[in-house]
C-alpha atoms as a PDB file:
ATOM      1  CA  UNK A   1     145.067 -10.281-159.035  1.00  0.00           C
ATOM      2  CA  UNK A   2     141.272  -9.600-159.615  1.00  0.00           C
ATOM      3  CA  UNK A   3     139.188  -8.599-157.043  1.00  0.00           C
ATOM      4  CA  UNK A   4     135.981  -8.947-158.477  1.00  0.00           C
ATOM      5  CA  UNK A   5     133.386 -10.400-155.857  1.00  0.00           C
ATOM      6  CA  UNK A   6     129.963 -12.082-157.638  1.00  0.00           C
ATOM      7  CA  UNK A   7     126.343 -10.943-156.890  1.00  0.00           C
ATOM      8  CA  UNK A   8     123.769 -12.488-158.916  1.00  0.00           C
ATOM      9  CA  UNK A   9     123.214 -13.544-162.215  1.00  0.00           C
ATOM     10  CA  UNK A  10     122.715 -10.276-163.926  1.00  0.00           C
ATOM     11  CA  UNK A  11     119.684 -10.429-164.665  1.00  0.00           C
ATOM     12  CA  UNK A  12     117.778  -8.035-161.929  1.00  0.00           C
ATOM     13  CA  UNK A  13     119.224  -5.189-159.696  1.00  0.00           C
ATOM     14  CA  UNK A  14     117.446  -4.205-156.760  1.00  0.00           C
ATOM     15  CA  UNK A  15     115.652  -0.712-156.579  1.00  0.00           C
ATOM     16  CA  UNK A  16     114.293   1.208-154.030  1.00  0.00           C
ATOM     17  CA  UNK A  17     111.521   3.242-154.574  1.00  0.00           C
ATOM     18  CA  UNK A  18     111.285   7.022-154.401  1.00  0.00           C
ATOM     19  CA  UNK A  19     107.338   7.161-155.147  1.00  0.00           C
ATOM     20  CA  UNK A  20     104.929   3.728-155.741  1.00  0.00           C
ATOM     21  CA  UNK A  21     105.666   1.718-158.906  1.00  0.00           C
ATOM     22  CA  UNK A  22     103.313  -1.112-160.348  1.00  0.00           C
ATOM     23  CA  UNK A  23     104.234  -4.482-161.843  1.00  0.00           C
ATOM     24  CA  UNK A  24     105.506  -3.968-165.208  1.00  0.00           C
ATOM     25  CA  UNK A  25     105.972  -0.081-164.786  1.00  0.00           C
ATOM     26  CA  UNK A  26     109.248   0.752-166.711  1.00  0.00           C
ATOM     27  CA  UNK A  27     112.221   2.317-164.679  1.00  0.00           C
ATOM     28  CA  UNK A  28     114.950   4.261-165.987  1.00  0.00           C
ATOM     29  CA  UNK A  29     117.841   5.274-163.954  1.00  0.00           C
ATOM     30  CA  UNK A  30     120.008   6.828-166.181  1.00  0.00           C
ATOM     31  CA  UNK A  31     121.012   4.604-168.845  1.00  0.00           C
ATOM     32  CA  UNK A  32     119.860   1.591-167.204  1.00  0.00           C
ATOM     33  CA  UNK A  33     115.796   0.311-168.102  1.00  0.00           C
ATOM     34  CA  UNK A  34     114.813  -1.985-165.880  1.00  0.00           C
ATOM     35  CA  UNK A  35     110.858  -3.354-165.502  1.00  0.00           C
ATOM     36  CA  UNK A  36     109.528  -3.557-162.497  1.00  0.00           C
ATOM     37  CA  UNK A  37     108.388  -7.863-161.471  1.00  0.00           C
ATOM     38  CA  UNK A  38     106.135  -6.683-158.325  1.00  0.00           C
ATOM     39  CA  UNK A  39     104.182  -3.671-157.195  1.00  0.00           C
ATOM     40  CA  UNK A  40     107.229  -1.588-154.777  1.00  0.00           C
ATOM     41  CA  UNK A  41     105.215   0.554-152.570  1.00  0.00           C
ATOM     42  CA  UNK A  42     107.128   4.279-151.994  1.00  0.00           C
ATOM     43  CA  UNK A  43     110.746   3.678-150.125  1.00  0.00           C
ATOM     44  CA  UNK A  44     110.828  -0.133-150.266  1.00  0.00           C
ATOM     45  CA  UNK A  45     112.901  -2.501-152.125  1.00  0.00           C
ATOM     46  CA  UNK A  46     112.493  -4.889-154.375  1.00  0.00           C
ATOM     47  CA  UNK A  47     113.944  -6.321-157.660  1.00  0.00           C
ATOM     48  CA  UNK A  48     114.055  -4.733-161.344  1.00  0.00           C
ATOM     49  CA  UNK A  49     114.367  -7.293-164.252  1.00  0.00           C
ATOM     50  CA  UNK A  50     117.192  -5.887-166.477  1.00  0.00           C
ATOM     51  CA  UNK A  51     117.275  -9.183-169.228  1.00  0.00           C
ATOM     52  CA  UNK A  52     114.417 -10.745-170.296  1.00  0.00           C
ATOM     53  CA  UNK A  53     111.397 -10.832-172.896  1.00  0.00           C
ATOM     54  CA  UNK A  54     108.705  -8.513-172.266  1.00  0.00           C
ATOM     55  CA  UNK A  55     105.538  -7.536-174.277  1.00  0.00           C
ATOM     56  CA  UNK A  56     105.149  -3.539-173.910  1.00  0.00           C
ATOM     57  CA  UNK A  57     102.836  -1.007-175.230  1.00  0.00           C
ATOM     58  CA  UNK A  58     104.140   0.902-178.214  1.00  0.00           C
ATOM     59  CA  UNK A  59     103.866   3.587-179.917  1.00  0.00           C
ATOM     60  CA  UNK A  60     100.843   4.478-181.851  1.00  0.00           C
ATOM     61  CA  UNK A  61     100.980   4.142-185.051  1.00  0.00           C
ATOM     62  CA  UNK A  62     104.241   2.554-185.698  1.00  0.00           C
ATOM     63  CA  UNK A  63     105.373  -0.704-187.269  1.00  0.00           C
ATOM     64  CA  UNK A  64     108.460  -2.326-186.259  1.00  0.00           C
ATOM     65  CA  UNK A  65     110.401  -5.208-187.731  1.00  0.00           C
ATOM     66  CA  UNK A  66     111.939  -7.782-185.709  1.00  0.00           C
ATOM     67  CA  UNK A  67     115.391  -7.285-184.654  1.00  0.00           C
ATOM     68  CA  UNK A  68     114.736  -3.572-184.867  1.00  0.00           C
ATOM     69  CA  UNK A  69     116.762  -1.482-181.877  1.00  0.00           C
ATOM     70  CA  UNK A  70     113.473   0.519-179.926  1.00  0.00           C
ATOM     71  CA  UNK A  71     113.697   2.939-176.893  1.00  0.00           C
ATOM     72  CA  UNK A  72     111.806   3.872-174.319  1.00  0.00           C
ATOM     73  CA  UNK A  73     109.634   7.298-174.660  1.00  0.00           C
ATOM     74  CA  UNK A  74     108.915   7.997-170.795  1.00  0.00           C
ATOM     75  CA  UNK A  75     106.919  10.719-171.671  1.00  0.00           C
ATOM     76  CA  UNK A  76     104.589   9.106-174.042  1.00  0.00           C
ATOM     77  CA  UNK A  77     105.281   5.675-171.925  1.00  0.00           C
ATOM     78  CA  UNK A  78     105.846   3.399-174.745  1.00  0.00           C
ATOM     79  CA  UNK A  79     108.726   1.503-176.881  1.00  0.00           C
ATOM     80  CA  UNK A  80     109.486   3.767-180.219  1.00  0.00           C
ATOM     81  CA  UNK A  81     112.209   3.673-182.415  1.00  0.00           C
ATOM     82  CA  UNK A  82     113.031   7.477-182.066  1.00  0.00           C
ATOM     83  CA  UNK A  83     116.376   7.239-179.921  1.00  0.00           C
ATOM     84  CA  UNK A  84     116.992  11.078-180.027  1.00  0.00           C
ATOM     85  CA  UNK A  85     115.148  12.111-176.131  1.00  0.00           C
ATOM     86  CA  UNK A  86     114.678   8.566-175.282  1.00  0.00           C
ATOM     87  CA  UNK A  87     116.951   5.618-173.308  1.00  0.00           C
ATOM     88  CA  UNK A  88     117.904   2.850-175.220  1.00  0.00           C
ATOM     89  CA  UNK A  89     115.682  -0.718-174.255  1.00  0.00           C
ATOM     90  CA  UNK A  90     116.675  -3.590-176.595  1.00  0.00           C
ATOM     91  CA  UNK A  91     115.646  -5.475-180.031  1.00  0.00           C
ATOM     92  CA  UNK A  92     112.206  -6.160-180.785  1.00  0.00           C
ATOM     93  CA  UNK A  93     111.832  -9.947-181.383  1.00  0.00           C
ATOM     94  CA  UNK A  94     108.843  -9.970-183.006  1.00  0.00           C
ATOM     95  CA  UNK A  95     107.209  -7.683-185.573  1.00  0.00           C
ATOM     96  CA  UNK A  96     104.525  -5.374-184.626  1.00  0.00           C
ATOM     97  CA  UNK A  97     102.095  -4.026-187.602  1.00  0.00           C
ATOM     98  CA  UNK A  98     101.400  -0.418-187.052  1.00  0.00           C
ATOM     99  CA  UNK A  99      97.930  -1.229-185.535  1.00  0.00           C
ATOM    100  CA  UNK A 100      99.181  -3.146-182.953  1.00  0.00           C
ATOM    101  CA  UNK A 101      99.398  -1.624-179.295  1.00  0.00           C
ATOM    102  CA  UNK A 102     102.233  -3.532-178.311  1.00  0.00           C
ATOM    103  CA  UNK A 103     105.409  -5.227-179.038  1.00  0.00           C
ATOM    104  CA  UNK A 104     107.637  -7.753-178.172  1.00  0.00           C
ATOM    105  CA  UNK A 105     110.844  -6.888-176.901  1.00  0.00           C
ATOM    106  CA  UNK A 106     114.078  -8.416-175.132  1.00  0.00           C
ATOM    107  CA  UNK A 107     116.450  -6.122-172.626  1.00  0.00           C
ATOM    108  CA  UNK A 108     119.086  -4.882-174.019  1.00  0.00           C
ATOM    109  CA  UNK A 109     121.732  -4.125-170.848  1.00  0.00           C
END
């Protein structure tokens, strides 16, 4: 017999802050990337979208076809498609021309 018990949808998880994050800051806990849907001042709690689209600065430099795999770099604080150092984020679902400062992206969890 299963004993599984629902909680939402699956499509945010909720996070508590250790230091202030903005709207549309990226979080990584481990393996998990989730973007931030409200400012969280330090210690609260509030939600982390985990599935969706998002448009995200990228690297510099860098042109990436859609349906490409990217990461994020949390040092340089962009999408790349470099996955050795960097956590796994999802498909880009649009391309993005190597002068372009950002691309579109959907969550890959």
């Amino acid at each position: 017999m299963a004993t599984a018990t629902f909680l939402n949808e699956g499509i945010a998880v909720d996070y508590t802050a250790s230091s202030a994050v903005t709207a549309g800051d990226v979080v990584v806990q481990e393996a998990l990337v989730g973007i931030a849907k409200r400012d969280i001042a330090a210690g609260a709690k509030d939600a982390l979208a985990i599935r969706g689209a998002f448009r995200i600065t990228k690297e510099a430099e860098l042109a990436i076809a859609a349906g490409e795999v990217v990461y994020w770099d949390a040092s340089g604080k962009c999408v790349t498609k470099t996955s050795e150092g960097n956590t796994l984020m999802g498909k880009a679902i649009a391309a993005a021309a190597d002068s372009d400062a950002t691309v579109d992206i959907i969550l890959n969890q």
